[in-house]
C-alpha atoms as a PDB file:
ATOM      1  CA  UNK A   1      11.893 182.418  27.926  1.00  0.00           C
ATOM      2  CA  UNK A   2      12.090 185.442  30.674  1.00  0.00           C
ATOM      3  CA  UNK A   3      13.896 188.575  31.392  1.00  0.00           C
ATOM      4  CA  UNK A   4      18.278 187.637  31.993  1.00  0.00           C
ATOM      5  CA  UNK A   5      19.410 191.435  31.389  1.00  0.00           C
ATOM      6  CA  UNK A   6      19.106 194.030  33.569  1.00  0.00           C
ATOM      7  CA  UNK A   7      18.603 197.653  32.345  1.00  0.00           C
ATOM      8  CA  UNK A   8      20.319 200.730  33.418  1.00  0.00           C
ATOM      9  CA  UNK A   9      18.698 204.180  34.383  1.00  0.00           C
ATOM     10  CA  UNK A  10      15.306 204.931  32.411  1.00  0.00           C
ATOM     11  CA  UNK A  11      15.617 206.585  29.145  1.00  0.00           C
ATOM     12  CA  UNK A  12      12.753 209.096  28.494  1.00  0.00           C
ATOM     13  CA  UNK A  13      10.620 210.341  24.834  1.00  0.00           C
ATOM     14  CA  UNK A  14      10.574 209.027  21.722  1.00  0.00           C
ATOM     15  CA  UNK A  15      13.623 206.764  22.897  1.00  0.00           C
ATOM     16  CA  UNK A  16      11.605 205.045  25.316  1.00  0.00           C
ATOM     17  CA  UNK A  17       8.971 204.442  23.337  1.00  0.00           C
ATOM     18  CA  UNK A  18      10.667 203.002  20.840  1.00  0.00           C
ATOM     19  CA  UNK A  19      12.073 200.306  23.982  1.00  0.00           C
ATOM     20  CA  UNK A  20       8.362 199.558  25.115  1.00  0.00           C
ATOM     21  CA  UNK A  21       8.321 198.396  21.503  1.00  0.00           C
ATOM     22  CA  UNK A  22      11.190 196.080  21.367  1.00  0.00           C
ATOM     23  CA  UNK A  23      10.412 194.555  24.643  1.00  0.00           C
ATOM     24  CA  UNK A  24       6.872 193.716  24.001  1.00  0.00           C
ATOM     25  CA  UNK A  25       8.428 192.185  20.610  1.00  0.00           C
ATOM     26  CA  UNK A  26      10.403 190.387  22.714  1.00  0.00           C
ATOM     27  CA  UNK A  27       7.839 189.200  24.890  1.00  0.00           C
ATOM     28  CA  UNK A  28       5.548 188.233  21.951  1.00  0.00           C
ATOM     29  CA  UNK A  29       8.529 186.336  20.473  1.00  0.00           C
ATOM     30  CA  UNK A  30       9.285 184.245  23.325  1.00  0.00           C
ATOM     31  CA  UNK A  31       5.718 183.669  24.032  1.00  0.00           C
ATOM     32  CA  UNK A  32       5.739 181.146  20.028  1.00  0.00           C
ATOM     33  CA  UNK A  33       8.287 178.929  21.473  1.00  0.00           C
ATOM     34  CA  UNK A  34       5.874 176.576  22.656  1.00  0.00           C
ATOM     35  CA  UNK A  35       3.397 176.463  19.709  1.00  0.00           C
ATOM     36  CA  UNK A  36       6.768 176.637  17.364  1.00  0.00           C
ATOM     37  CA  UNK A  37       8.255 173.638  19.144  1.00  0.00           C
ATOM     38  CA  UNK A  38       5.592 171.704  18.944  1.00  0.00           C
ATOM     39  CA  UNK A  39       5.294 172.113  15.372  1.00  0.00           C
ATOM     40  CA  UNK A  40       7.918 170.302  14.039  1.00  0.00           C
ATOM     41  CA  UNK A  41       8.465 166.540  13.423  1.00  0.00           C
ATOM     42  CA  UNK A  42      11.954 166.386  14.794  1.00  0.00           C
ATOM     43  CA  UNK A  43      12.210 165.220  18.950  1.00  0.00           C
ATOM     44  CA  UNK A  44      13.923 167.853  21.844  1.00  0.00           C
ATOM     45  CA  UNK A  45      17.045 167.228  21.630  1.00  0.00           C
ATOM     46  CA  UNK A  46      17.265 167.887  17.781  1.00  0.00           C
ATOM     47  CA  UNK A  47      14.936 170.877  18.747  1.00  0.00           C
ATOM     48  CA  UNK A  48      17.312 171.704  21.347  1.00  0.00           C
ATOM     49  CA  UNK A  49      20.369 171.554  19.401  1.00  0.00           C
ATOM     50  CA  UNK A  50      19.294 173.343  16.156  1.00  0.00           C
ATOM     51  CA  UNK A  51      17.647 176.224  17.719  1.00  0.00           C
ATOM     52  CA  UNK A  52      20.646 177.021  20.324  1.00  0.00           C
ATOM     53  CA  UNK A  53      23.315 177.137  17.142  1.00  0.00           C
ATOM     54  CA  UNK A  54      21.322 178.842  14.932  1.00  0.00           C
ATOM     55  CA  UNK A  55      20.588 181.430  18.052  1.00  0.00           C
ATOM     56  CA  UNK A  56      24.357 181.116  18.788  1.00  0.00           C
ATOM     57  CA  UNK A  57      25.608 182.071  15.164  1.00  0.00           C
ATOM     58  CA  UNK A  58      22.981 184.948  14.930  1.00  0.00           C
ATOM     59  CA  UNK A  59      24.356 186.316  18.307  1.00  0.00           C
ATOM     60  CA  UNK A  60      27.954 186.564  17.146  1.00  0.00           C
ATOM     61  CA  UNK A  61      26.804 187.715  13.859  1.00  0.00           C
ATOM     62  CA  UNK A  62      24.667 190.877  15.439  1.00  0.00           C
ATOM     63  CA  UNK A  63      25.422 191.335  18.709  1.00  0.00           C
ATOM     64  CA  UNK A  64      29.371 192.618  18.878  1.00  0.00           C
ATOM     65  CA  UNK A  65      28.876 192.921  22.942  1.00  0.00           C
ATOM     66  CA  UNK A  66      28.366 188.896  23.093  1.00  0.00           C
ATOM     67  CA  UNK A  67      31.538 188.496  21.246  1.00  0.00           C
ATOM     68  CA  UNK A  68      33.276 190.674  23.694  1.00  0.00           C
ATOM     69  CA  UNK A  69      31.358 189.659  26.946  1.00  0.00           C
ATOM     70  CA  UNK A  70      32.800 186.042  26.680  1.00  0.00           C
ATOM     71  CA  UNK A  71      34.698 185.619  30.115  1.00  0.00           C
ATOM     72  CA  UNK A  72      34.787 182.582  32.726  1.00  0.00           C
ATOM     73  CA  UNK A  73      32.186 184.080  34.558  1.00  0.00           C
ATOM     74  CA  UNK A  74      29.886 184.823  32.038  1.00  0.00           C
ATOM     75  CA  UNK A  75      30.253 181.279  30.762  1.00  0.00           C
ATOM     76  CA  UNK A  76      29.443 179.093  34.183  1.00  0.00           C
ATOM     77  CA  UNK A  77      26.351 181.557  33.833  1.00  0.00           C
ATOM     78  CA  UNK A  78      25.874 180.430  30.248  1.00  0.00           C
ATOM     79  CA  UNK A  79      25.806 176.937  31.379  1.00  0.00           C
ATOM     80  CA  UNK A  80      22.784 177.742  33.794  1.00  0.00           C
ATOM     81  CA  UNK A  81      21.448 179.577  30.853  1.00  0.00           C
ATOM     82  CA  UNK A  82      22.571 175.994  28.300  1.00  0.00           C
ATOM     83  CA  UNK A  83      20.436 173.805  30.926  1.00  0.00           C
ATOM     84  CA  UNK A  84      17.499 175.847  31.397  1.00  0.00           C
ATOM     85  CA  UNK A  85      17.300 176.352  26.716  1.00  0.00           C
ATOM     86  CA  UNK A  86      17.314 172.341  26.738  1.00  0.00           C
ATOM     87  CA  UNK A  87      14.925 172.244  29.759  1.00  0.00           C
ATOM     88  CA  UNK A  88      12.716 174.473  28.261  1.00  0.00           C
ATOM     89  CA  UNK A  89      12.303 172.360  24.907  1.00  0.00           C
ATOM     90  CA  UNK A  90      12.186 168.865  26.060  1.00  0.00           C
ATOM     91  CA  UNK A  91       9.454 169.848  28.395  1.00  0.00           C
ATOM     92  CA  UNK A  92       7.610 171.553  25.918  1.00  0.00           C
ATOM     93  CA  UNK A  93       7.488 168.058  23.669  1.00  0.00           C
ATOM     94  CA  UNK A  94       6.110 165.512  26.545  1.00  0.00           C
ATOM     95  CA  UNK A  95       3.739 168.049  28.333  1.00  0.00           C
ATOM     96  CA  UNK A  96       1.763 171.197  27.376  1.00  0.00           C
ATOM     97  CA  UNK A  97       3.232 174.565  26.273  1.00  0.00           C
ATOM     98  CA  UNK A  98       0.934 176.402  29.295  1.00  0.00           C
ATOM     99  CA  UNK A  99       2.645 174.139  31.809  1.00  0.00           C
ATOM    100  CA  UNK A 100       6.133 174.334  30.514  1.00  0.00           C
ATOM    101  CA  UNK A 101       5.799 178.438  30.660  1.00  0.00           C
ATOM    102  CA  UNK A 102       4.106 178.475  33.903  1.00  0.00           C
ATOM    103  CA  UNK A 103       6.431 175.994  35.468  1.00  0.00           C
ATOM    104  CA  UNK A 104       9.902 177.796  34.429  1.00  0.00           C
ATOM    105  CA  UNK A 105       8.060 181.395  35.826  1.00  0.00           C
ATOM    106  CA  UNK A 106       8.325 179.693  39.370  1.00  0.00           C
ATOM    107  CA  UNK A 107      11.748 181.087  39.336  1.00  0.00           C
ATOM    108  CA  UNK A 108      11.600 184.264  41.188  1.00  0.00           C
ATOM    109  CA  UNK A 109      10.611 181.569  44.479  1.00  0.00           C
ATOM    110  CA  UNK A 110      13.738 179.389  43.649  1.00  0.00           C
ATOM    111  CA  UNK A 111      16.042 183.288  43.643  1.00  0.00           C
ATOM    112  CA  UNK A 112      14.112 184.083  47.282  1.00  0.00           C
ATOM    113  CA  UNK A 113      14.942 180.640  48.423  1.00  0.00           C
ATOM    114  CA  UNK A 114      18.556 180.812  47.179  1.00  0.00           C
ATOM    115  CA  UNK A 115      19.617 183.740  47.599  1.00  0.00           C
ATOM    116  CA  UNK A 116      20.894 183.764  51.351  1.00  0.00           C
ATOM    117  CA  UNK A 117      22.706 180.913  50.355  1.00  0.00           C
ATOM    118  CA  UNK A 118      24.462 182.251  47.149  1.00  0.00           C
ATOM    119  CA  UNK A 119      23.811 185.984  46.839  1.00  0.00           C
ATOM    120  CA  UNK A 120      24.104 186.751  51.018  1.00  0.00           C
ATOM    121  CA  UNK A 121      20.663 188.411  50.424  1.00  0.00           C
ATOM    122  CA  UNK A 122      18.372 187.968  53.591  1.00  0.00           C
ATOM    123  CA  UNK A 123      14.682 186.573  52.956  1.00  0.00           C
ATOM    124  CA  UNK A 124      12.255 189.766  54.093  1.00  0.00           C
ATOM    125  CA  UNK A 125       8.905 189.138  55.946  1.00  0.00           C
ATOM    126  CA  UNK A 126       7.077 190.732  53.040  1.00  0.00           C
ATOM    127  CA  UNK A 127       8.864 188.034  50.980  1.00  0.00           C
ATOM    128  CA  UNK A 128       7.148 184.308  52.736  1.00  0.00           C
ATOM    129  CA  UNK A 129       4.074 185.322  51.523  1.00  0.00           C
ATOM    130  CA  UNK A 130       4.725 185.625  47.999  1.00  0.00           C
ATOM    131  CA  UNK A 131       6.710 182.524  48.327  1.00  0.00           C
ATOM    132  CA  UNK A 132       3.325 180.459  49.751  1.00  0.00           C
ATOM    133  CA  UNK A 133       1.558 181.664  46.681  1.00  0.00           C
ATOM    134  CA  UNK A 134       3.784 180.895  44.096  1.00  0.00           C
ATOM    135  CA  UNK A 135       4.414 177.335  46.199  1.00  0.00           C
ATOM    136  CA  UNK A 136       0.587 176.828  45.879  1.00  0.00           C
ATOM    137  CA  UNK A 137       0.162 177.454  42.333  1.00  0.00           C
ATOM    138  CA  UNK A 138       3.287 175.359  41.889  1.00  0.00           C
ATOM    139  CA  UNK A 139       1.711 172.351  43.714  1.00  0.00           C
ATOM    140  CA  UNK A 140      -1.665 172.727  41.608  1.00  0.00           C
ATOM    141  CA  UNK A 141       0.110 171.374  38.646  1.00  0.00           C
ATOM    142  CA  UNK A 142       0.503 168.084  40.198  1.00  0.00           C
ATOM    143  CA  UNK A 143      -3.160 167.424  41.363  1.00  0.00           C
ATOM    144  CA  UNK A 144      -3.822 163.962  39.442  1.00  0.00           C
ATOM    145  CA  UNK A 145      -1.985 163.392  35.988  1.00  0.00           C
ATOM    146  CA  UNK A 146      -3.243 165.262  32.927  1.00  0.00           C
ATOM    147  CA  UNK A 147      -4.437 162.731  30.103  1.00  0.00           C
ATOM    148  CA  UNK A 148      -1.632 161.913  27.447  1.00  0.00           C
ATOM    149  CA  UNK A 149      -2.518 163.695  24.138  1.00  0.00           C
ATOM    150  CA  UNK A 150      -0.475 163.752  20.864  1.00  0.00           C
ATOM    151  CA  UNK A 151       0.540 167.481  21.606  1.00  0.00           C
ATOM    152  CA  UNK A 152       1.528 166.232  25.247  1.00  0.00           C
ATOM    153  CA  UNK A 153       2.303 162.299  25.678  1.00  0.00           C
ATOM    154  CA  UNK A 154       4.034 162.185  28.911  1.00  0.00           C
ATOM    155  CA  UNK A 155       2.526 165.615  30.725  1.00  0.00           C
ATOM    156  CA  UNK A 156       4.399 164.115  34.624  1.00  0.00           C
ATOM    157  CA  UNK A 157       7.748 163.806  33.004  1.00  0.00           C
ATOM    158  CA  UNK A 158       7.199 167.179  31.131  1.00  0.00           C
ATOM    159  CA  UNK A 159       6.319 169.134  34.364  1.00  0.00           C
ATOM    160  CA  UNK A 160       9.071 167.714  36.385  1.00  0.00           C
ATOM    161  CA  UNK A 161      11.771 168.715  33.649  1.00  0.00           C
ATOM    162  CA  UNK A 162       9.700 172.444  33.347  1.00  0.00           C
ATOM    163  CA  UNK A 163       9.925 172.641  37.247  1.00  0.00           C
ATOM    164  CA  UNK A 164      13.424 171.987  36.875  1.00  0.00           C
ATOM    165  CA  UNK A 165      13.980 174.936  34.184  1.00  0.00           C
ATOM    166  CA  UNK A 166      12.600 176.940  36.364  1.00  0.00           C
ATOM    167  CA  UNK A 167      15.481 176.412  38.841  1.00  0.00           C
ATOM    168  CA  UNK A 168      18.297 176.741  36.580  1.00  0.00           C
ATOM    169  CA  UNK A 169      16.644 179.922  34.987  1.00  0.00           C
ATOM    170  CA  UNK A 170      16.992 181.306  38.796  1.00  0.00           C
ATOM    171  CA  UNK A 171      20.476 180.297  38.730  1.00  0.00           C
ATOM    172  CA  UNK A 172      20.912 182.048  35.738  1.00  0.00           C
ATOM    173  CA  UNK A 173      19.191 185.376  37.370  1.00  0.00           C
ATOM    174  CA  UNK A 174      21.533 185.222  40.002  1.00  0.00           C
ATOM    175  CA  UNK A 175      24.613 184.328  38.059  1.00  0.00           C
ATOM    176  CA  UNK A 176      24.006 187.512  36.089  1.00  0.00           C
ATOM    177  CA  UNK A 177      23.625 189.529  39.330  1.00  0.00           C
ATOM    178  CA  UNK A 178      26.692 187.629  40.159  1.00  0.00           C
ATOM    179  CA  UNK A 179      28.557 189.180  37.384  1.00  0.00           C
ATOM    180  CA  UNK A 180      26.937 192.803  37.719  1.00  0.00           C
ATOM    181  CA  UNK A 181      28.589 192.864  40.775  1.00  0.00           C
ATOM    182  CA  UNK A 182      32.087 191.819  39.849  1.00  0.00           C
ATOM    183  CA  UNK A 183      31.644 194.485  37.012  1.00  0.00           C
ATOM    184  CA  UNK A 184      34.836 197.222  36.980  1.00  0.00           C
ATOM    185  CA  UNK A 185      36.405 194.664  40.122  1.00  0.00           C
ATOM    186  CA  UNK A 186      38.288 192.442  37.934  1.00  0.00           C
ATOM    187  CA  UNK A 187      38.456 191.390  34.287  1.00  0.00           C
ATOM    188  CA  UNK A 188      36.281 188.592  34.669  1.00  0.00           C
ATOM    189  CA  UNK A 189      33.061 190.068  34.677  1.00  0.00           C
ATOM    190  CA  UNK A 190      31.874 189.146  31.827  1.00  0.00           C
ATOM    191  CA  UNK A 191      27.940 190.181  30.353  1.00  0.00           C
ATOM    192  CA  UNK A 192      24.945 189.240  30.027  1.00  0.00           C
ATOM    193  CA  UNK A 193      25.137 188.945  25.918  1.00  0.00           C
ATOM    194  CA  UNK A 194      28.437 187.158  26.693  1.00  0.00           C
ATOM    195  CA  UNK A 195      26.232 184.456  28.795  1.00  0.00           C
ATOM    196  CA  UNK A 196      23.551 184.127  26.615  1.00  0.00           C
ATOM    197  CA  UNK A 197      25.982 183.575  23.625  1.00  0.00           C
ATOM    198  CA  UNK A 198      27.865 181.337  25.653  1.00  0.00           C
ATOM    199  CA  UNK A 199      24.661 179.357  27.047  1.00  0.00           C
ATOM    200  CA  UNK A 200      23.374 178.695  23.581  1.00  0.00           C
ATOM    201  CA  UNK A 201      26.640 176.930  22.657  1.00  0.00           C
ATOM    202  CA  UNK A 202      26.995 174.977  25.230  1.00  0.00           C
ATOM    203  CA  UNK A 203      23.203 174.247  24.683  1.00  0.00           C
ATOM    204  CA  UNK A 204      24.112 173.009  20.923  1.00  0.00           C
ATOM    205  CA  UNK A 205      27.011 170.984  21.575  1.00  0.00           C
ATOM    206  CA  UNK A 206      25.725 168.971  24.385  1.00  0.00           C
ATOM    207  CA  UNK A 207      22.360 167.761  22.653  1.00  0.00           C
ATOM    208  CA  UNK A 208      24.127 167.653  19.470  1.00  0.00           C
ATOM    209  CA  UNK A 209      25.303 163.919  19.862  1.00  0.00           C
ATOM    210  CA  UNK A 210      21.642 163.344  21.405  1.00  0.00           C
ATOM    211  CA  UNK A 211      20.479 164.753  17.293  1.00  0.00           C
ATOM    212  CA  UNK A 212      22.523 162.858  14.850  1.00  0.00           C
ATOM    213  CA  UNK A 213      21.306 161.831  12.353  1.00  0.00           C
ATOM    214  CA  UNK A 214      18.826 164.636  11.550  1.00  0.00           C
ATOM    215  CA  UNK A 215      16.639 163.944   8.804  1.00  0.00           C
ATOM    216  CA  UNK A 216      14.543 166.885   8.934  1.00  0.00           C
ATOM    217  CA  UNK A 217      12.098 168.051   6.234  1.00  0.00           C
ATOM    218  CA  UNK A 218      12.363 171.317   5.164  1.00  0.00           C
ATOM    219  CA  UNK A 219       9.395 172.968   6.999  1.00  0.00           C
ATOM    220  CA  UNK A 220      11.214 171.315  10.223  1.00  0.00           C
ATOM    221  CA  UNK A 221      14.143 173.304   9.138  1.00  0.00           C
ATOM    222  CA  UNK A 222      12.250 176.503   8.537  1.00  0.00           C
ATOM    223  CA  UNK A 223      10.883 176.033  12.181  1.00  0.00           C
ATOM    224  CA  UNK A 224      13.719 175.506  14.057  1.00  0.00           C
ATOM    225  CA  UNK A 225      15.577 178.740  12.122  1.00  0.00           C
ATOM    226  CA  UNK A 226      12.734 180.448  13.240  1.00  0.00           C
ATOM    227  CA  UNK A 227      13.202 179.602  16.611  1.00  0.00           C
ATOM    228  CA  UNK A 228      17.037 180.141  16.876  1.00  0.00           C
ATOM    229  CA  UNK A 229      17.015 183.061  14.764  1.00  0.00           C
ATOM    230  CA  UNK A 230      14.111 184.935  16.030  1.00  0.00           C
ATOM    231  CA  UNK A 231      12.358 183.704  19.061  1.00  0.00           C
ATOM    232  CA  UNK A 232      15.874 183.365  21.196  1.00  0.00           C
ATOM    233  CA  UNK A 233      18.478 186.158  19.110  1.00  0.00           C
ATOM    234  CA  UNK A 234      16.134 188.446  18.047  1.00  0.00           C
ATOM    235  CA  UNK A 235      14.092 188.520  21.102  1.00  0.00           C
ATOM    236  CA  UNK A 236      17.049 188.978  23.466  1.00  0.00           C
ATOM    237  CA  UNK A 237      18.978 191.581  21.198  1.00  0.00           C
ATOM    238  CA  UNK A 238      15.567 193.640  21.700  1.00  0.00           C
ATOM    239  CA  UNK A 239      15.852 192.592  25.568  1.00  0.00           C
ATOM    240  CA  UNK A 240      19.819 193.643  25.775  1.00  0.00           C
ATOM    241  CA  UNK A 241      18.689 196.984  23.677  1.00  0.00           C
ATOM    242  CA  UNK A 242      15.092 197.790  25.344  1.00  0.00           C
ATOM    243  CA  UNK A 243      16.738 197.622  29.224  1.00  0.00           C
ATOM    244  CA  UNK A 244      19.282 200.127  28.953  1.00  0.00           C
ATOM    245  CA  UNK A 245      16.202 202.791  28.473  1.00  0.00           C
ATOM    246  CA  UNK A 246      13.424 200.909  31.121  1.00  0.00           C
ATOM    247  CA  UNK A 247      13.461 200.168  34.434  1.00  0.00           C
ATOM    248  CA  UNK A 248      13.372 196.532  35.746  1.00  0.00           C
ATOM    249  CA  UNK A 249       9.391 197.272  36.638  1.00  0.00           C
ATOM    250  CA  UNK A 250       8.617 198.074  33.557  1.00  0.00           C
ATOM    251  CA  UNK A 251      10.590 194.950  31.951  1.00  0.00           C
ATOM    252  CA  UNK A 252       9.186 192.542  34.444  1.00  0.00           C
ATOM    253  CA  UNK A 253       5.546 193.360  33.766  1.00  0.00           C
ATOM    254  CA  UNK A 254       6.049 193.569  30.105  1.00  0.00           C
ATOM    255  CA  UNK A 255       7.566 190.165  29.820  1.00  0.00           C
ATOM    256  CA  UNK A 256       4.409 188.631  31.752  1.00  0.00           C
ATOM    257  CA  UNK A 257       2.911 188.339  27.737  1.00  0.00           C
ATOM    258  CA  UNK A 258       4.903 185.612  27.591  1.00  0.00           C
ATOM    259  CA  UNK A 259       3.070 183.159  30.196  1.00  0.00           C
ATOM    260  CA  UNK A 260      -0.391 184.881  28.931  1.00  0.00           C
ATOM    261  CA  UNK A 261       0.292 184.210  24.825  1.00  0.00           C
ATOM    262  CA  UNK A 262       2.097 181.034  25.356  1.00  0.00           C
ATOM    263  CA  UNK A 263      -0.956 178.730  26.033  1.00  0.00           C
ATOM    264  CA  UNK A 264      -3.225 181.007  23.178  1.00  0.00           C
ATOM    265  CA  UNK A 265      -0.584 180.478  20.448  1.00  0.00           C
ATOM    266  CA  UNK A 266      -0.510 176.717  21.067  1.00  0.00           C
ATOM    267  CA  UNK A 267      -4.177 176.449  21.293  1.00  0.00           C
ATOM    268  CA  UNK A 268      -4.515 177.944  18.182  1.00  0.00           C
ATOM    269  CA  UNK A 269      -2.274 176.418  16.143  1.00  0.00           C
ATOM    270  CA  UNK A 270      -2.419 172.578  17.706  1.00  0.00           C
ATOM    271  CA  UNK A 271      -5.807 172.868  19.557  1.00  0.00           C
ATOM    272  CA  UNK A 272      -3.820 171.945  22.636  1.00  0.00           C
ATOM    273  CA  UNK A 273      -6.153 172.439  25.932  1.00  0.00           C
ATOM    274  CA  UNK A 274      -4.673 172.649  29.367  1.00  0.00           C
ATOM    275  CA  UNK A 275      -6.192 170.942  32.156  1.00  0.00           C
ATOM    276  CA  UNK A 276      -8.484 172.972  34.856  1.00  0.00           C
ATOM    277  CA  UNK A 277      -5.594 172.282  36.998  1.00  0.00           C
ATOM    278  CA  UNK A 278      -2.447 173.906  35.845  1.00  0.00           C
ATOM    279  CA  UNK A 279      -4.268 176.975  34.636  1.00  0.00           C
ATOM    280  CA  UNK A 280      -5.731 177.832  37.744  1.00  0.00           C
ATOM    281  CA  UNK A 281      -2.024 177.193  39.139  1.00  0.00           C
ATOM    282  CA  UNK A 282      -0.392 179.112  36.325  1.00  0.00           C
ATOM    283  CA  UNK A 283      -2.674 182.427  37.155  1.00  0.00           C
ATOM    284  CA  UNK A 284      -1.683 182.456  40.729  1.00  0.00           C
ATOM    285  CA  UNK A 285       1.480 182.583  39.462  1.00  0.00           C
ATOM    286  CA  UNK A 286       2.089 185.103  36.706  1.00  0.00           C
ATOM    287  CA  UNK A 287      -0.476 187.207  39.886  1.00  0.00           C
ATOM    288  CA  UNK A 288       1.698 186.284  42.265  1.00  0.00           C
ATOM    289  CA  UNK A 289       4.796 187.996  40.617  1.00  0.00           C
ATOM    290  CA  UNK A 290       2.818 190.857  39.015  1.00  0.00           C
ATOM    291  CA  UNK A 291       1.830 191.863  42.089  1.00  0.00           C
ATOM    292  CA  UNK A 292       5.204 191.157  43.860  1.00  0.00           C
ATOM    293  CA  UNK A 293       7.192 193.465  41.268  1.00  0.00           C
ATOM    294  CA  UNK A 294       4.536 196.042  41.462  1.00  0.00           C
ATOM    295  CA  UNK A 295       4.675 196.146  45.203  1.00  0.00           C
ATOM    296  CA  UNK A 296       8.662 195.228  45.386  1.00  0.00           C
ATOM    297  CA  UNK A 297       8.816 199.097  43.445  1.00  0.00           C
ATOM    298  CA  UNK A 298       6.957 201.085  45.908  1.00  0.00           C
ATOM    299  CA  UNK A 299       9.424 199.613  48.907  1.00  0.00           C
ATOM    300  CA  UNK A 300      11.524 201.362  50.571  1.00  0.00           C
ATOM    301  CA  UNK A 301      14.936 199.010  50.340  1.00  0.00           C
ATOM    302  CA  UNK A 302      15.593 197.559  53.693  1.00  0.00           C
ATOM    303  CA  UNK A 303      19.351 197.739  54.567  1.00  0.00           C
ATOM    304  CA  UNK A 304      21.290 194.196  53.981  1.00  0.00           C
ATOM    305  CA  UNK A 305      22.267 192.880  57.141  1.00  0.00           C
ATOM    306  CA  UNK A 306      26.077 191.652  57.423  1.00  0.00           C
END
């Protein structure tokens, strides 16, 4: 999964240096969920369920702020959050792990398509053409139908639900710029721990009708406490901690590992291959936004029309 916290004003020394480390933990975590997921016996919404309580119990267990970020707002985020966690893992079971990550880092064109709508923020000229690139690596993931393989048996159903994570992962972005801007306006701010607490319960509860009975073995079980425990809480406690020292550059680029390591660790550890197609796609993409972010922090901010 991707960046959902924003950071505050860089931190400098050996504090910052201790944040590069936590976020490119965090990246390296997220980046196993797909090789992790495909690893156990159990089907997505079992996957689904287990990971998002065992992530939801660690969060109120280590993270006091999610605990005390818990408002209305910050749970409609959470269920943006809920949808894209469930999203994220059925995908990952019917196609491959490179096309599932690829697919959900389409987001930042769903935010500039969106945005004037929900957030009042104008498209910019310097904006369509990163749009038309991410659009065309997009679309490459649908030339012709990858083959069904045991690590992937239904890749067209897979890419359509990854697609769609990729859109409520947007809506997640934007509900948590949502709340920044309420913040100190009312008492219904809300956080972003608060959201991603409250997006892994509601990500539990709904699949968990969808996983009973689970007859798991125990290396199933071991897996899908990994993933709860460490690939989700973990990796965003490092997130929540690393931003408050980095600046939103920095945490962008970092968290491009992700969409690089996903695709190694499940060729590795399944031999999973993706087509021609979707790689080629997928490298336009994590480009794409590289180059957007890197760009995006040399502009001068244009004023926001009313």
């Amino acid at each position: 999964m991707a960046n959902t916290a924003a950071g505050d004003e860089p931190g400098s020394g050996s504090v910052r240096r201790l944040a590069h480390l936590q976020l490119i933990a965090t990246a390296v975590l997220f980046s196993t969920g797909g090789a992790a997921i495909k690893a156990t016996a159990l089907d997505g919404w079992q996957v689904a369920s287990l990971r998002s309580g065992f992530a939801a119990l660690t969060l109120l267990l280590l993270l006091p702020a999610a605990r005390r970020g818990i408002t209305w707002r910050s749970s409609m985020v959470g269920v943006a959050f809920g949808a894209t966690m469930v999203l994220f893992v059925v995908s990952n079971k019917l196609t491959t792990a490179a096309n599932t990550v690829f697919l959900q880092s389409t987001y930042p064109l769903y935010i500039l398509l969106l945005s004037p709508l929900l957030l009042r923020e104008p498209i910019r000229r310097r904006d369509v053409g990163f749009m038309f690139v991410v659009a065309l690596g997009f679309a490459l993931f649908f030339v012709g139908v990858d083959a069904p393989v045991a690590t992937a048996p239904d890749p067209l159903r897979g890419n359509i639900l990854a697609a769609t994570s990729g859109l409520t992962f947007a809506l997640t972005i934007m509900g948590l710029r949502w709340m920044s801007a309420r913040e100190g306006k009312d008492r219904g701010g809300g956080s972003s721990a608060g959201a991603i607490l409250m997006g892994n319960v509601f990500a539990c509860l709904v699949t968990l009708p969808a996983t009973l009975p689970i007859a798991g073995s125990a290396a199933d079980w071991t897996v899908v406490g990994y993933l709860g425990v460490f690939q989700i809480a973990v990796a965003y406690i490092f997130l929540i901690t690393a931003a408050r020292h980095l600046s939103a550059v920095e945490i962008a680029i970092v968290l491009m590992i992700e969409p690089v390591l996903n695709p190694v660790w499940a060729w590795l550890v399944h031999g999973e291959r993706p087509g021609a197609w979707p790689l080629v796609g997928g490298a336009i993409i994590v480009l794409a936004t590289i180059t957007k972010t890197l760009i995006g922090a040399r502009a001068v901010p244009e004023p926001v029309r009313s």
